[in-house]
Protein backbone atom coordinates (compact mmCIF):
# COMPACT_ATOMS: atom_id res chain seq x y z
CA UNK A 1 0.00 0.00 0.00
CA UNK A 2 1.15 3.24 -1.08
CA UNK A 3 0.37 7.01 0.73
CA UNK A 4 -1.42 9.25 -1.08
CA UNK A 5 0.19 10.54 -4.45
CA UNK A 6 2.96 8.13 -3.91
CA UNK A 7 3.98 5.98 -7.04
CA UNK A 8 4.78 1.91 -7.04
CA UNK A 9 8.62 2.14 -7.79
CA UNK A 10 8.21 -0.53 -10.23
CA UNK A 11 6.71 2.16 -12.32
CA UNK A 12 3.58 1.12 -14.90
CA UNK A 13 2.93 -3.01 -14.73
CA UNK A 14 3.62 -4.53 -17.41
CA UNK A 15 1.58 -7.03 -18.95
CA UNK A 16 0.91 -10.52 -17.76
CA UNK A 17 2.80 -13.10 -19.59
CA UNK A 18 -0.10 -15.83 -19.37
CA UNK A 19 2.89 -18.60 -20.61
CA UNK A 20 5.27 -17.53 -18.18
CA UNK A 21 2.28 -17.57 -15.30
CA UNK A 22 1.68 -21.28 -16.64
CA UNK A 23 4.85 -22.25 -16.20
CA UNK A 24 5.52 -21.07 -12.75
CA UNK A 25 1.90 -22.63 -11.49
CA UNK A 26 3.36 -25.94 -13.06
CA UNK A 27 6.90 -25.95 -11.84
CA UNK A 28 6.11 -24.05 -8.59
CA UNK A 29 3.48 -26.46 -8.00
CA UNK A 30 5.39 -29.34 -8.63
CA UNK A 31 7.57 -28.54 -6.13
CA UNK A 32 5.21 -27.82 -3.30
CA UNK A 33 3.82 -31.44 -4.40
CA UNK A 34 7.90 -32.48 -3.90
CA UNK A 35 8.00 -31.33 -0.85
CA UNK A 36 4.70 -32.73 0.88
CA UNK A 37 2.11 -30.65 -0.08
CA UNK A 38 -1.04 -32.73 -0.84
CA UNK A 39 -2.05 -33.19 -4.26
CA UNK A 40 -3.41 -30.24 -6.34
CA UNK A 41 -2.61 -27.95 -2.95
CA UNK A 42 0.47 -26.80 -4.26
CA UNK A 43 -0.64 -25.43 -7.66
CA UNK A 44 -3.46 -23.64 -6.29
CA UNK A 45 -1.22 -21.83 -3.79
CA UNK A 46 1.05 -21.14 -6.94
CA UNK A 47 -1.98 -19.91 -9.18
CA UNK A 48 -3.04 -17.51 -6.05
CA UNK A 49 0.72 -16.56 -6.03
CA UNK A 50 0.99 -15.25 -9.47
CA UNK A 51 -2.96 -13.31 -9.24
CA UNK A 52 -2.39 -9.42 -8.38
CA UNK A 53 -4.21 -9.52 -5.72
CA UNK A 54 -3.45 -13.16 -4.65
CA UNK A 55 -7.11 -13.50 -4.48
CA UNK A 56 -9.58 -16.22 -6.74
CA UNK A 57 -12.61 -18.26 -6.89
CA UNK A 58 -13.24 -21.64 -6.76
CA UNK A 59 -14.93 -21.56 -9.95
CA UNK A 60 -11.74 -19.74 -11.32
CA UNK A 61 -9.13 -21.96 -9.67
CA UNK A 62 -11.21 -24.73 -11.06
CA UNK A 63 -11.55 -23.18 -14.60
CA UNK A 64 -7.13 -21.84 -14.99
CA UNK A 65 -6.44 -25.75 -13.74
CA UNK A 66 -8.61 -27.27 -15.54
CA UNK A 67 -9.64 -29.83 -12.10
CA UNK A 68 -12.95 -30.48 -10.84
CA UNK A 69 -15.07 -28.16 -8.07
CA UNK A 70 -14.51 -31.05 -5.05
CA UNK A 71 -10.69 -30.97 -5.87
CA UNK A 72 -10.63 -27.25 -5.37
CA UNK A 73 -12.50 -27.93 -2.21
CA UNK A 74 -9.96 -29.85 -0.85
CA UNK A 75 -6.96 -27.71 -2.04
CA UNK A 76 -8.23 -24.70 -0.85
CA UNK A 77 -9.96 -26.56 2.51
CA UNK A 78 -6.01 -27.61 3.61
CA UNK A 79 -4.60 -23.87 2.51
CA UNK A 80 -6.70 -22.33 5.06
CA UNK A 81 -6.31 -25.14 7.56
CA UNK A 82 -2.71 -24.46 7.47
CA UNK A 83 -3.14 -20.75 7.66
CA UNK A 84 -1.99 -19.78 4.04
CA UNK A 85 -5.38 -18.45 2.77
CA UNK A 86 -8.34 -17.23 4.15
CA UNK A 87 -12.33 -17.12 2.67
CA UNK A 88 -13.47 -14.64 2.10
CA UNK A 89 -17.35 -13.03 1.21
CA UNK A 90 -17.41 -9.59 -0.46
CA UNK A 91 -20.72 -7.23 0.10
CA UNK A 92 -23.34 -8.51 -1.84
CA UNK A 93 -21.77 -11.64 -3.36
CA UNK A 94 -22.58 -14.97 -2.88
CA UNK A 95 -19.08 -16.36 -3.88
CA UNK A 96 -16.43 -17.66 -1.10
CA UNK A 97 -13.30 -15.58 -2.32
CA UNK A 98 -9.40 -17.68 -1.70
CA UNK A 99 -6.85 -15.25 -1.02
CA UNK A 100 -3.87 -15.19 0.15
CA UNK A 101 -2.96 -15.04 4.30
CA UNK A 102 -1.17 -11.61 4.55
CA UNK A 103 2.56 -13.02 4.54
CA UNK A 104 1.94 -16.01 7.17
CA UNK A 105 2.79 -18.63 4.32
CA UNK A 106 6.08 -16.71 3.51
CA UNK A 107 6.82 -17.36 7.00
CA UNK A 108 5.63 -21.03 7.65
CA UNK A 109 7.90 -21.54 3.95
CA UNK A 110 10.84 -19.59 5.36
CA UNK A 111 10.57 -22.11 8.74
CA UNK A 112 10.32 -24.89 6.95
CA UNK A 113 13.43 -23.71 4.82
CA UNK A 114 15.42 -22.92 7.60
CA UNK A 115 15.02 -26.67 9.08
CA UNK A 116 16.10 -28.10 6.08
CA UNK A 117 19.05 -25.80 6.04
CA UNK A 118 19.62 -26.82 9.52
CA UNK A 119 19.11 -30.86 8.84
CA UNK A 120 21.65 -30.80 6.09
CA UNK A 121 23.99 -28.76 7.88
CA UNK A 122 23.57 -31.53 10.36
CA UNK A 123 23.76 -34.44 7.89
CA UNK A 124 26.78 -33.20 6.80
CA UNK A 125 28.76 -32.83 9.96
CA UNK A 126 27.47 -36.18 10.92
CA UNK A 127 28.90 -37.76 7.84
CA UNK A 128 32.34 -36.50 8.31
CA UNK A 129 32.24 -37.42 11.40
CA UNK A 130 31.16 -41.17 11.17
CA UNK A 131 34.72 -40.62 8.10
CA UNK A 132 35.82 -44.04 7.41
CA UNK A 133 34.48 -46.77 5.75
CA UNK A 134 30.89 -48.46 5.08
CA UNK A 135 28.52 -48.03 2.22
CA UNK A 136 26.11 -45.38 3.91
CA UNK A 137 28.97 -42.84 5.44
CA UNK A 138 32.30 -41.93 4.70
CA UNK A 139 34.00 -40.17 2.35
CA UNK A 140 31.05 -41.14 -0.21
CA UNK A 141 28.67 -39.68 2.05
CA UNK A 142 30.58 -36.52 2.82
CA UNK A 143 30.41 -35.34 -0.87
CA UNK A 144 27.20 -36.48 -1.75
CA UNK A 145 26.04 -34.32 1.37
CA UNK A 146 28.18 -31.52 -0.12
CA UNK A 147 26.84 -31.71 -3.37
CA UNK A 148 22.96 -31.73 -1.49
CA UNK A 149 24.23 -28.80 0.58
CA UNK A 150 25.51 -26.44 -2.69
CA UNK A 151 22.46 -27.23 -4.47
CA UNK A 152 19.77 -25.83 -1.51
């Protein structure tokens, strides 16, 4: 939000690049699937991601993933159970509006990071220290868990 007369310092938007959006629901998605997030969960937290105002339907979730109305309920359903959207009603509509939770999921993603950050950092020093020998640790281990440690 912006004071009064105050410009975004982005300057004018720019178009939506509908491909681009496509692509980020599908690999973003994908991802959130990777990393435990229940079925079609993750690509309608990606899909709310790329909307301006973070904000859809069910019928328009349904409609951009091309997935039926009771697999939207469930998506959306365990994105407000876990605090990453909220319902909303606007005046004089009938419709339950998804949108995004203020930044709580950045937060609940950022914890979740910094575990993993702080499980490989802990994989790591545990393989150099178990150091010689076996087919699970060792020297094997040590630069696999390197290699895992670069990467994130």
């Amino acid at each position: 939000m912006h004071a009064e007369g105050e410009q975004d310092s982005a300057g004018p938007s720019e178009p939506r690049d509908e491909q681009g959006i496509s692509e980020f629901v599908s690999h973003f998605g994908g991802l959130m699937a990777a990393s435990g997030m229940p079925g079609l969960t993750g690509y309608v937290f990606a899909l709310l991601l790329a909307q301006p105002d973070a904000e859809l339907t069910a019928q328009q979730i349904g409609q951009a993933l091309n997935v039926s109305p009771a697999a939207v309920s469930g998506a959306t359903k365990y994105l407000a159970d876990i605090g990453f959207t909220r319902r909303l009603r606007r005046p004089g509509s009938r419709r339950v509006v998804h949108a995004l939770s203020s930044d709580d999921w950045y937060d609940a993603l950022l914890g979740r990071s910094n575990v993993i950050e702080g499980s490989k950092r802990l994989f790591l020093e545990g393989s150099r220290a178990a150091g010689g020998g076996g087919d699970a640790g060792g020297p094997q281990a040590v630069a696999q868990c390197q290699v895992v440690h670069q990467a994130g």
